[in-house]
N, C-alpha and C. Protein backbone atom coordinates (compact mmCIF):
# COMPACT_ATOMS: atom_id res chain seq x y z
N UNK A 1 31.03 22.80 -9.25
CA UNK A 1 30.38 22.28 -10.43
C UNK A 1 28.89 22.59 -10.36
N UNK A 2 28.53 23.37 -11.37
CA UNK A 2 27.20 23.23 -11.60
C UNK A 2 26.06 21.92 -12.02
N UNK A 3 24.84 21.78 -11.73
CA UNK A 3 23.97 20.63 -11.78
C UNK A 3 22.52 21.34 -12.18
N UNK A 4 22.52 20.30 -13.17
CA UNK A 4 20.79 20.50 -13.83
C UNK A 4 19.95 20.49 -12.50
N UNK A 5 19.29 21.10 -11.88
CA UNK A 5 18.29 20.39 -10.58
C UNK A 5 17.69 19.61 -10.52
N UNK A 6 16.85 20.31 -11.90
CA UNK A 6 15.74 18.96 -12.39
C UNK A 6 16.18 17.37 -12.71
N UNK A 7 17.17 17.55 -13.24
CA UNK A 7 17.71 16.24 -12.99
C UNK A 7 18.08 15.30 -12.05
N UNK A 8 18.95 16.37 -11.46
CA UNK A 8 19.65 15.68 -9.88
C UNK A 8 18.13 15.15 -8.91
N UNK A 9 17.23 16.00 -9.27
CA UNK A 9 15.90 15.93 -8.48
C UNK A 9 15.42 14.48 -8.86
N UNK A 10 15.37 14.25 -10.28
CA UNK A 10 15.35 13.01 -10.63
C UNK A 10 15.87 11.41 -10.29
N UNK A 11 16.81 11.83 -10.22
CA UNK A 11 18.05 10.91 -9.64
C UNK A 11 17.75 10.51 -8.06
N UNK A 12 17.17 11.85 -7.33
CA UNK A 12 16.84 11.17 -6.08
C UNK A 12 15.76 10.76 -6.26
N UNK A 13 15.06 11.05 -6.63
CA UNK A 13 13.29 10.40 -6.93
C UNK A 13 13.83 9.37 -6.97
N UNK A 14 14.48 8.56 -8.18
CA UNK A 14 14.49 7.04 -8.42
C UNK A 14 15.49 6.21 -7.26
N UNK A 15 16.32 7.01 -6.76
CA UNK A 15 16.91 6.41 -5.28
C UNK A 15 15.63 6.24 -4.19
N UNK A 16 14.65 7.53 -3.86
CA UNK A 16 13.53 7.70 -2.98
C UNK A 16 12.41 5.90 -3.17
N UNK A 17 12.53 6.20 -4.90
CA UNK A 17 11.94 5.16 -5.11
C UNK A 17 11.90 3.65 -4.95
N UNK A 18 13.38 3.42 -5.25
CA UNK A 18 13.76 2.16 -4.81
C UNK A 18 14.03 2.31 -3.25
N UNK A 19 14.11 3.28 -2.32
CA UNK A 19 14.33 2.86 -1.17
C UNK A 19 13.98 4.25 -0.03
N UNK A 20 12.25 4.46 -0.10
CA UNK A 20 11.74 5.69 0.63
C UNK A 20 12.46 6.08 2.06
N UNK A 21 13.35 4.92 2.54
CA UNK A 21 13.49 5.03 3.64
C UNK A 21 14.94 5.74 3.60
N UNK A 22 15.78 5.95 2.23
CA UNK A 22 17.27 6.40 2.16
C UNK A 22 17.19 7.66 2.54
N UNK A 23 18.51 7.94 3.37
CA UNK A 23 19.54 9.09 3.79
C UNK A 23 19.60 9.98 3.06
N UNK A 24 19.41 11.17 3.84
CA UNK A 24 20.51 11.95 2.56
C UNK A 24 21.81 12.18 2.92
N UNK A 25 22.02 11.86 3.74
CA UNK A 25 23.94 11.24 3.43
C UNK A 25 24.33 9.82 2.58
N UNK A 26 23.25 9.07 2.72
CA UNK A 26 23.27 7.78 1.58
C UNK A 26 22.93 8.61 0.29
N UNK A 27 22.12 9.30 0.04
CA UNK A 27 22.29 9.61 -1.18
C UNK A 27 23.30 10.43 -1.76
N UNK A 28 23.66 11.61 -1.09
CA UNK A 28 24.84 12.22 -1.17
C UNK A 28 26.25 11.25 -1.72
N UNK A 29 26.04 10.57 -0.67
CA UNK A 29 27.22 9.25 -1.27
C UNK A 29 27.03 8.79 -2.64
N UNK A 30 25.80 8.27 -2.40
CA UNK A 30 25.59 6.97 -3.87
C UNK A 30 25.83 8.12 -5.39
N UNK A 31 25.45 9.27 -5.20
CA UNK A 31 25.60 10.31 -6.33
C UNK A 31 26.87 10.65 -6.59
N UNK A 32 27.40 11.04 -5.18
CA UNK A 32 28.77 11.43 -5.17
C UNK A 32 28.39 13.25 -5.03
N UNK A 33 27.82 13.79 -4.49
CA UNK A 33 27.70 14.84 -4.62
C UNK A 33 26.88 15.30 -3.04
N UNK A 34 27.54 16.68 -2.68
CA UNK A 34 27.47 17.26 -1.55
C UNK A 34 25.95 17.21 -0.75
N UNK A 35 25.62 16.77 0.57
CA UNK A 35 24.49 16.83 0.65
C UNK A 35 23.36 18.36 0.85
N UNK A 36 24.44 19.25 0.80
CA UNK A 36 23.90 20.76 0.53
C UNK A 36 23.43 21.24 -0.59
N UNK A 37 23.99 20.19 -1.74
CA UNK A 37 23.67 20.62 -3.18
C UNK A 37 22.31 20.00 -3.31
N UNK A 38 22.51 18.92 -2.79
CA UNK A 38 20.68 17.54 -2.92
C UNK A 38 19.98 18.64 -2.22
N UNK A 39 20.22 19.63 -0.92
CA UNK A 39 18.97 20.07 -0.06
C UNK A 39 18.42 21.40 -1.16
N UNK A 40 19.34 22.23 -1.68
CA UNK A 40 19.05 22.99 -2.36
C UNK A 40 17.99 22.56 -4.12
N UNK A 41 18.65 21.58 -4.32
CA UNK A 41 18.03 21.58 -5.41
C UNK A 41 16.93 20.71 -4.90
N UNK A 42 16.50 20.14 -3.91
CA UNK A 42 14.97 19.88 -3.62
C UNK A 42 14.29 20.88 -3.28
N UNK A 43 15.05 22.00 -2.23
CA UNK A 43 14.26 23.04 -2.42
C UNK A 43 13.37 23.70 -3.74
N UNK A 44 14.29 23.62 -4.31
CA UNK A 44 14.74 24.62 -5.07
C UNK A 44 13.27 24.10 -6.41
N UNK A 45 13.85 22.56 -6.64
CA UNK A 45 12.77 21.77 -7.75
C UNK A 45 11.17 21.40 -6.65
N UNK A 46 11.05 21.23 -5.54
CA UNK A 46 9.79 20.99 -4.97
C UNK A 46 8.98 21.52 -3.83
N UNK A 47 9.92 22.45 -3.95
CA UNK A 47 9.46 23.34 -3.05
C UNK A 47 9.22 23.11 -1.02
N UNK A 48 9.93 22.33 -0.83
CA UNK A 48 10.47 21.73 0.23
C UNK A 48 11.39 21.04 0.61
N UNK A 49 11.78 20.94 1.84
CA UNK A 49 12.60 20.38 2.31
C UNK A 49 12.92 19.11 2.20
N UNK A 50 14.46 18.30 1.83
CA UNK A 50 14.32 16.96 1.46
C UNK A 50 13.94 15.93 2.43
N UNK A 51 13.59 16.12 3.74
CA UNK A 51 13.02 15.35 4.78
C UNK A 51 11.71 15.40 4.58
N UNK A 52 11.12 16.26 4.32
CA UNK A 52 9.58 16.72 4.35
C UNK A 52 9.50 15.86 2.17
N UNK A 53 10.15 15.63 1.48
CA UNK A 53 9.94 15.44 0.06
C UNK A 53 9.73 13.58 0.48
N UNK A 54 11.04 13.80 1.12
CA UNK A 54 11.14 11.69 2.00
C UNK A 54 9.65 11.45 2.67
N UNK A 55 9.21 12.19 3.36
CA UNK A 55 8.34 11.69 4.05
C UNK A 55 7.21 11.62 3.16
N UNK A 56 6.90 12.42 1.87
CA UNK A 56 5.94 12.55 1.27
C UNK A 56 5.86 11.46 0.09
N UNK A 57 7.24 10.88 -0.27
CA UNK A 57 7.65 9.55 -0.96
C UNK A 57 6.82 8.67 -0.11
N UNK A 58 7.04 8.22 1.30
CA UNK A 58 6.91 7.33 1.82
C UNK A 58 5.80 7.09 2.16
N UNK A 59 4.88 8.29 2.69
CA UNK A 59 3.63 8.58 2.50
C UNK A 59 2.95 7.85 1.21
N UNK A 60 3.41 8.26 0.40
CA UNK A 60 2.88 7.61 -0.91
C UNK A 60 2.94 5.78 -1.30
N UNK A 61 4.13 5.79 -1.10
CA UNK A 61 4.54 4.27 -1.17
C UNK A 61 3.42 3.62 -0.17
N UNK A 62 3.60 4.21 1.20
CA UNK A 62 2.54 3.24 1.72
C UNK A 62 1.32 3.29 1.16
N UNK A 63 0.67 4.34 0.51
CA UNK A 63 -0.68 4.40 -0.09
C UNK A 63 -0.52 3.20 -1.01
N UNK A 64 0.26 3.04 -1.97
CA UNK A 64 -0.08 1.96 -2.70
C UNK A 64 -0.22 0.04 -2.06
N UNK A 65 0.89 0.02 -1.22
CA UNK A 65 1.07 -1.06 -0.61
C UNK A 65 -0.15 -1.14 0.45
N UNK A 66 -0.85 -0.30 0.66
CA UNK A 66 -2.26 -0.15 1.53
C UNK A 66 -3.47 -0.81 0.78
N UNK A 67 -3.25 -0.04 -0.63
CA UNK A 67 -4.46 -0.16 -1.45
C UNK A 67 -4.15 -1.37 -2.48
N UNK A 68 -3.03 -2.27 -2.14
CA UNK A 68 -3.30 -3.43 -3.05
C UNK A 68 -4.29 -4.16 -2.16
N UNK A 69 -4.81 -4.68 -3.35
CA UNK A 69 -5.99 -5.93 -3.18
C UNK A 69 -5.56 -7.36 -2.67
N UNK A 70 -3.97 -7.43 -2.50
CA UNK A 70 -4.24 -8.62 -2.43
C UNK A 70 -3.67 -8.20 -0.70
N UNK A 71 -4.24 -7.08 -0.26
CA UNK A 71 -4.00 -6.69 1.30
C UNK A 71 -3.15 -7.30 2.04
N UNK A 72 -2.09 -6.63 1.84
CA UNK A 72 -0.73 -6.79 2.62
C UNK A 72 -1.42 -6.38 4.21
N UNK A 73 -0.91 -7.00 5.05
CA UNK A 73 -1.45 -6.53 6.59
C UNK A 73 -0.51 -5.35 6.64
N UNK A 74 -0.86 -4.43 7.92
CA UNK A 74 -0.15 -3.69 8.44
C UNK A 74 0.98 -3.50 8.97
N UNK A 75 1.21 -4.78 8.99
CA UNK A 75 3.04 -5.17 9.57
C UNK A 75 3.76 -5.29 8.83
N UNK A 76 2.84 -6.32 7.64
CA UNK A 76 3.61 -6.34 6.41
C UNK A 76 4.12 -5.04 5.29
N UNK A 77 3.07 -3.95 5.50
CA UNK A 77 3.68 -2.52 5.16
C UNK A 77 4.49 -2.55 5.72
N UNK A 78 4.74 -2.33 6.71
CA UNK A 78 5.49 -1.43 7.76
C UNK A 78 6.70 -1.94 7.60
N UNK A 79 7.22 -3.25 7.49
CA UNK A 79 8.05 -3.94 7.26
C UNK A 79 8.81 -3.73 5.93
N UNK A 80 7.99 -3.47 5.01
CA UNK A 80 8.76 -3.33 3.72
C UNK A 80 8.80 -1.71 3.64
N UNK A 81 8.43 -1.13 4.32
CA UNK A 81 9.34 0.55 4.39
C UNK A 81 9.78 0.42 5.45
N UNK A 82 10.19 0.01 6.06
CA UNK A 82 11.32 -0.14 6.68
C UNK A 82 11.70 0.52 8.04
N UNK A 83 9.92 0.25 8.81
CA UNK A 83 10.02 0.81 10.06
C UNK A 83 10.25 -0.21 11.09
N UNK A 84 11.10 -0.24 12.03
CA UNK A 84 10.68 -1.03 13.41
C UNK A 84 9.79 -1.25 13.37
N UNK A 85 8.73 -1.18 13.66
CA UNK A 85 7.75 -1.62 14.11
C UNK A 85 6.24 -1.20 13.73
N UNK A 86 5.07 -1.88 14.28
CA UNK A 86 3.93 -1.13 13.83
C UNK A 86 3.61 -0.23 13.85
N UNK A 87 3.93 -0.50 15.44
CA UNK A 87 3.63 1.03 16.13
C UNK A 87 4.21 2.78 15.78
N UNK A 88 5.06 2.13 15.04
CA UNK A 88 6.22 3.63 14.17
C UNK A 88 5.58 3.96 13.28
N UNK A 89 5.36 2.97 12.23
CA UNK A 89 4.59 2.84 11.13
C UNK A 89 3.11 3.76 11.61
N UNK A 90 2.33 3.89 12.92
CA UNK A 90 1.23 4.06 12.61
C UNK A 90 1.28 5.33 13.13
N UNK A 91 1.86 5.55 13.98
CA UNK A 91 2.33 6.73 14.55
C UNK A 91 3.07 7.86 13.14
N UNK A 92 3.62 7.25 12.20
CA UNK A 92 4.24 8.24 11.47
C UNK A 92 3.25 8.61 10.15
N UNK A 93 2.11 7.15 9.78
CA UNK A 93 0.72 7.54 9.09
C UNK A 93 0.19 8.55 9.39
N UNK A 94 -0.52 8.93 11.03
CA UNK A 94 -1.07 9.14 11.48
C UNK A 94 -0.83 10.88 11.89
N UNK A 95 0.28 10.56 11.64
CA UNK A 95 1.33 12.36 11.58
C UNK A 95 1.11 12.67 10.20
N UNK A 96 1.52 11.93 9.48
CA UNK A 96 1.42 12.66 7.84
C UNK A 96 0.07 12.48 7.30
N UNK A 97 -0.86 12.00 7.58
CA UNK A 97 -1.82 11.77 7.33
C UNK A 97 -3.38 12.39 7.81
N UNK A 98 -3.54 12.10 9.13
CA UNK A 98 -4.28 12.47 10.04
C UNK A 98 -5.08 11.13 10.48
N UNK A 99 -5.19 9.86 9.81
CA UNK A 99 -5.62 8.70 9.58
C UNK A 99 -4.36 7.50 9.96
N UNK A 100 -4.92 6.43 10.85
CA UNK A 100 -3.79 5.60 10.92
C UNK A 100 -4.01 4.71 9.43
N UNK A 101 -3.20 3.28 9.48
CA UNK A 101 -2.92 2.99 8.19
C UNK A 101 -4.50 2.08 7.83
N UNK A 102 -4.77 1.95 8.79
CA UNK A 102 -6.35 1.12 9.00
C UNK A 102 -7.34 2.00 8.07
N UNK A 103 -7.65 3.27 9.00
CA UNK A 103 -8.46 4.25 8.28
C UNK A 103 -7.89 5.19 6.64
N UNK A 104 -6.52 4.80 6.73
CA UNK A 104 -6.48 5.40 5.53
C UNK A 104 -6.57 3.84 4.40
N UNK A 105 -6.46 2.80 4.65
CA UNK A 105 -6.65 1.69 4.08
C UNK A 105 -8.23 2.08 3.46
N UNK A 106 -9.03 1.68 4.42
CA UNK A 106 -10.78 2.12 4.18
C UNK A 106 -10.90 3.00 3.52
N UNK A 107 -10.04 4.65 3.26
CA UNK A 107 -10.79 5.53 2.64
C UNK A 107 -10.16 4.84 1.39
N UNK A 108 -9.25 4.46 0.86
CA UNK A 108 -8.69 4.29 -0.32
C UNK A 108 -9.12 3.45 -1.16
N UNK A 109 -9.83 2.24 -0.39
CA UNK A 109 -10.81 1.42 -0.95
C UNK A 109 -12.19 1.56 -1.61
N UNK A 110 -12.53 3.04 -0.64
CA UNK A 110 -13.57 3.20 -1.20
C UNK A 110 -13.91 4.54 -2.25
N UNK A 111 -12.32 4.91 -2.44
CA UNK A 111 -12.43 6.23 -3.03
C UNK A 111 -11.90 5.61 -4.29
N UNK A 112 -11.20 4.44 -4.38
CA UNK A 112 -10.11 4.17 -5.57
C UNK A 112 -11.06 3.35 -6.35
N UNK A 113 -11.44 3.90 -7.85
CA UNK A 113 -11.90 2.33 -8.38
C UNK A 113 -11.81 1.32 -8.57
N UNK A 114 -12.36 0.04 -8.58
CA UNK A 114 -11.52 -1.37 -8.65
C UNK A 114 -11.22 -1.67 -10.33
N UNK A 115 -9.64 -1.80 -10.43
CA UNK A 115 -9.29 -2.04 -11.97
C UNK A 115 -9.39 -3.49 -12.46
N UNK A 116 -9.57 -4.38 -11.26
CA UNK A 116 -9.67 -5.73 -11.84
C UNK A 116 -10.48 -6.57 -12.34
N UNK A 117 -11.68 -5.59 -13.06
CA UNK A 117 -12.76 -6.55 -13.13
C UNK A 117 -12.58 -7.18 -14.73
């Protein structure tokens, strides 16, 4: 069976979204569709690999949960993406990033404007 990419690409986005930390054998499942077809058409729509697309979801997710104001601690990130521990959490910032979640907290604060005034 053929598949729109862009779509299917979609479909994992909003799985990625509700849950940065999902499989791609969980997603494969939840779609119902081969996990060779999901790797290709991430290739294919983003130009990378769907481990390297996950990590760049999650990457992101933590940026926001970093840069709320009402400053979630660092555990408390880490906890709601769904790492063991801090130490995973800072170790895997710190890989995708170059910044642990501390220093990328600080730059974001001071790079992001404040919307709440």
């Amino acid at each position: 069976m053929a598949y729109d990419r862009r779509k299917l690409v979609g479909m994992i986005d909003e799985l990625l979204s509700e849950n940065p930390r999902i499989s791609l054998l969980q997603i494969a499942r939840e779609l119902g569709i081969e996990r060779h077809t999901i790797e290709k058409a991430v290739h294919h729509v983003r130009q990378m690999s769907f481990l390297a697309h996950r990590q760049k979801e999650l990457v992101r997710r933590a940026q926001v949960l970093l840069n709320d104001k009402r400053a979630f601690g660092e555990k408390e990130v880490a906890a709601k993406l769904g790492f063991a521990s801090l130490e995973a959490f800072i170790r895997f910032t710190k890989v995708q990033t170059g910044m642990t979640p501390k220093q990328l907290r600080k730059r974001l604060w001071h790079t992001i404007p404040d919307t709440e005034s």
